[in-house]
Protein backbone atom coordinates (compact mmCIF):
# COMPACT_ATOMS: atom_id res chain seq x y z
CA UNK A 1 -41.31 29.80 23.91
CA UNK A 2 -38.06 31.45 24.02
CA UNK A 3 -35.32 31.34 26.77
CA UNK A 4 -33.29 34.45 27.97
CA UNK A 5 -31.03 33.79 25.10
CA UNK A 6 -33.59 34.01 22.39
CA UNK A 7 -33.39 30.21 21.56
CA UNK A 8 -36.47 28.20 21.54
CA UNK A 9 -36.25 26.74 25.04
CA UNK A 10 -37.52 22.74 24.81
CA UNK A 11 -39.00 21.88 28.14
CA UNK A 12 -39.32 18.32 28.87
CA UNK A 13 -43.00 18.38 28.87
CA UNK A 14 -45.21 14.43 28.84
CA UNK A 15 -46.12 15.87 26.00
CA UNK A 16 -42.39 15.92 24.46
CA UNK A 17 -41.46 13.11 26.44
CA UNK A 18 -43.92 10.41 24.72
CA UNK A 19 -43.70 12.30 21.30
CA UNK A 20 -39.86 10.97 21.95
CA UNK A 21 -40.62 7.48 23.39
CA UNK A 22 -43.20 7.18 20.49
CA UNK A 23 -40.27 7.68 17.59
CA UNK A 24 -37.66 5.74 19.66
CA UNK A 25 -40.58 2.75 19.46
CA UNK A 26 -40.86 3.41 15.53
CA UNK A 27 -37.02 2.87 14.98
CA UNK A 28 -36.89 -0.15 17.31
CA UNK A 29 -39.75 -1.34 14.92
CA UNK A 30 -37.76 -0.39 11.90
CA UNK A 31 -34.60 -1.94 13.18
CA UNK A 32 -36.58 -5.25 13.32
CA UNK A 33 -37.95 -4.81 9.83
CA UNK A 34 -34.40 -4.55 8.83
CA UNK A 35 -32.85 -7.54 10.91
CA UNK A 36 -36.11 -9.25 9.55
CA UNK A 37 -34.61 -8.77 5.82
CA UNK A 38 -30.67 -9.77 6.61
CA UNK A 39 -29.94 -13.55 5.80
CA UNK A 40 -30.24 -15.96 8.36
CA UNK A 41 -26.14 -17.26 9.85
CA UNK A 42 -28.45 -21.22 9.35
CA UNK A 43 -29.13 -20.98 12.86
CA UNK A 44 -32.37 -21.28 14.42
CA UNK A 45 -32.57 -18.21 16.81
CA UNK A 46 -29.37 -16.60 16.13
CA UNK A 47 -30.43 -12.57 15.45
CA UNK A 48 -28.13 -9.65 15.92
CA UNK A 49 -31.03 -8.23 18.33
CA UNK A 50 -30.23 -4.64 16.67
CA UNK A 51 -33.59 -3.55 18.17
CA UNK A 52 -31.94 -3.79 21.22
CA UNK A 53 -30.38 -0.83 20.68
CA UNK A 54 -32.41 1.25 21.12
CA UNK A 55 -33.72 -0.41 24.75
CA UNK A 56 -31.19 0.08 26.24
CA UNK A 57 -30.89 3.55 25.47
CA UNK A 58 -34.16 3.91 26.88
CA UNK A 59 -33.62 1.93 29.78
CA UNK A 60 -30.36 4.18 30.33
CA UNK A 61 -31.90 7.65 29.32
CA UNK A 62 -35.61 7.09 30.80
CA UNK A 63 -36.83 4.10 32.70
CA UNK A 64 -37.28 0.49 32.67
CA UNK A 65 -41.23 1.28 32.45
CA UNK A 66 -40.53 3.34 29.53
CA UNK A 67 -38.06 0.70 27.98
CA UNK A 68 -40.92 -1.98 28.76
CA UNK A 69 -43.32 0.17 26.74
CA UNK A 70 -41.08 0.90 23.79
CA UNK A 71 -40.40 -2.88 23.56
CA UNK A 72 -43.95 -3.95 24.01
CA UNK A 73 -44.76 -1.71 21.15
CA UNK A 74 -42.30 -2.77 19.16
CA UNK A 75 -42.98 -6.78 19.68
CA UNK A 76 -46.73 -5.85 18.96
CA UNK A 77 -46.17 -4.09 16.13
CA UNK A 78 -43.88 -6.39 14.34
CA UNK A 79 -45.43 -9.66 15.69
CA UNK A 80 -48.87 -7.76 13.54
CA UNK A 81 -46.93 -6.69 10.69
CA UNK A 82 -43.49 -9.24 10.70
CA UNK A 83 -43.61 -12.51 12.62
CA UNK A 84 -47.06 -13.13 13.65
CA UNK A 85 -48.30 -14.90 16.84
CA UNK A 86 -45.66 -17.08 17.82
CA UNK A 87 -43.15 -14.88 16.66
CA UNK A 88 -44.11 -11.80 18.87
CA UNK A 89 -44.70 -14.76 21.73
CA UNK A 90 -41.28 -15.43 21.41
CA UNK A 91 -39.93 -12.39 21.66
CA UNK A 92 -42.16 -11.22 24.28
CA UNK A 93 -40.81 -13.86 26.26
CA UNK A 94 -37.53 -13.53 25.39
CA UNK A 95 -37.58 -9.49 25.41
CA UNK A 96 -39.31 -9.77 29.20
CA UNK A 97 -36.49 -11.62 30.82
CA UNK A 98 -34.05 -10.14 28.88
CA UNK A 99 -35.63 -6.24 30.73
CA UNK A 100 -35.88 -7.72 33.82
CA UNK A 101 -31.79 -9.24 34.03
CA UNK A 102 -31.28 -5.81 32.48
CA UNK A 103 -32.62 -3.61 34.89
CA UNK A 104 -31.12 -5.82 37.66
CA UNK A 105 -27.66 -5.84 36.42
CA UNK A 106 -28.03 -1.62 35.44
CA UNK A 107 -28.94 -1.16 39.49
CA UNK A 108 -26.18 -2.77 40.41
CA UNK A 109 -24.24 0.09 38.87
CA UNK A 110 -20.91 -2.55 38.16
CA UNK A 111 -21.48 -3.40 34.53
CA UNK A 112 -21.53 -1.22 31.83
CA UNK A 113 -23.90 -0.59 28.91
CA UNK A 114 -22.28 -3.47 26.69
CA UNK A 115 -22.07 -5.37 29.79
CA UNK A 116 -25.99 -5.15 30.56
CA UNK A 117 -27.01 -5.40 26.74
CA UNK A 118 -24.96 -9.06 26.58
CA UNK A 119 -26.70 -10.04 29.34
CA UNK A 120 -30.18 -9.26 28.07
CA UNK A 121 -28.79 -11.13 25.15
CA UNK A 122 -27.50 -14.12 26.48
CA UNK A 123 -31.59 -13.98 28.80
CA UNK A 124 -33.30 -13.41 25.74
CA UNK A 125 -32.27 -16.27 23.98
CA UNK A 126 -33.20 -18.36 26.93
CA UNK A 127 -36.67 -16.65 27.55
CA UNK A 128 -36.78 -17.76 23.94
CA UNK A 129 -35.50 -21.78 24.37
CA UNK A 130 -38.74 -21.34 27.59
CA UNK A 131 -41.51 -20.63 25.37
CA UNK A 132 -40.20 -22.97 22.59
CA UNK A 133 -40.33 -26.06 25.27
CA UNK A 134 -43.52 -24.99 26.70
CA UNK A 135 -44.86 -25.31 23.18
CA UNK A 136 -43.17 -28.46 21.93
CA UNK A 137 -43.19 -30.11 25.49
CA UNK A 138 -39.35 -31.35 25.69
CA UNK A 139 -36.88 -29.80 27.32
CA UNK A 140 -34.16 -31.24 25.32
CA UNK A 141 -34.44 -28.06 23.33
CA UNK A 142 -32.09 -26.83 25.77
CA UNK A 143 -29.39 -28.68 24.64
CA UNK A 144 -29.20 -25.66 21.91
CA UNK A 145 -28.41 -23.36 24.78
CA UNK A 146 -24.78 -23.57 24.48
CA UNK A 147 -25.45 -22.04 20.44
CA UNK A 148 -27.52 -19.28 21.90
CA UNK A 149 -25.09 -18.48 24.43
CA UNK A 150 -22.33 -17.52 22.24
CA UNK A 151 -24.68 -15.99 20.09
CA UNK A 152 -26.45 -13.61 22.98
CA UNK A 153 -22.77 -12.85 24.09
CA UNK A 154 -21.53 -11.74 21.07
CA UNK A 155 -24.57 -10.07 19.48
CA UNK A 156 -25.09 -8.18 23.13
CA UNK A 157 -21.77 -7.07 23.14
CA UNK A 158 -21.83 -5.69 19.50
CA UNK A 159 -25.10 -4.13 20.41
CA UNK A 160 -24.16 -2.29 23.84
CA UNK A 161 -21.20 -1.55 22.32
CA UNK A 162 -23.65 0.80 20.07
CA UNK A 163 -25.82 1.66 21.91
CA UNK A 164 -23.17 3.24 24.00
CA UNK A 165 -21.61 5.21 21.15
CA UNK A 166 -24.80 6.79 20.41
CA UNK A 167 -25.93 7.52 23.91
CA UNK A 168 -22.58 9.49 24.39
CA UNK A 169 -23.54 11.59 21.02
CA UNK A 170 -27.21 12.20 21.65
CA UNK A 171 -28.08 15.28 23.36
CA UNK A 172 -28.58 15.82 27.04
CA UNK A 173 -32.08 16.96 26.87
CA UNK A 174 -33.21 14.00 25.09
């Protein structure tokens, strides 16, 4: 279809709009292929949550139902072809708290996009340390929490700080 210009006019059609969520969930899922392949820093739970990325771009540029459902994909998806069970348990845990500080903290309208993305970081990591002392039964496994912390801070910062830099270059109509 063609606008008054003669351009192709791209309506924003459910059609268009899950054709989009659909490749924003395929480069979430190849983002955690590739953090999958980088060497481990030798700590147990330390990730640079690239993935992240691009949730919080969704969460920003759709909704927090769509960034659930790009996230849910992606945990399914690499938990089948990645991590397996308790891998995809963990970050389903991890990735659900993480959504729900993150939509919280977004409503609030006082912290930016690097701000919300280090908190999701800094919840993920503990949704994380949850499932991990469910399974084992001892909660001195947060004792590690202080680790995590640092490492959600930084690793949400670096991510928001991305995520935002791409946000401001993609296009409007998105």
């Amino acid at each position: 279809m063609k606008d008054g210009n003669g351009k192709t006019a791209y309506r924003n059609t459910p059609a268009r709009r899950v054709a989009t969520l659909a490749l924003l969930a395929a480069l979430a899922l190849i983002f955690s292929y590739v953090e999958s392949l980088l060497p481990s820093p030798g700590l147990p739970g330390v990730k640079l949550g690239i993935a992240n990325i691009v949730v919080v771009i969704v969460l920003y540029r759709f909704s927090a139902a769509e960034a659930a459902g790009v996230n849910a994909l992606r945990i399914a998806l690499a938990g089948f072809l990645f991590t397996g069970l308790f891998g995809a348990l963990y970050s389903a845990a991890g990735a659900a708290l993480s959504l729900a500080g993150m939509v919280l903290l977004k409503k609030t309208g006082h912290f930016s996009m690097a701000g919300v993305s280090m908190a999701g970081g800094v919840l993920h990591n503990l949704g994380q340390l949850a499932v991990a002392a469910i399974l084992i039964e001892d909660l001195q496994i947060f004792y590690y929490f202080p680790i995590l912390l640092f490492s959600g801070i930084a690793c949400g910062i670096l991510t928001g700080i991305i995520a935002t830099l791409v946000e401001r270059k993609l296009p409007k109509n998105l």
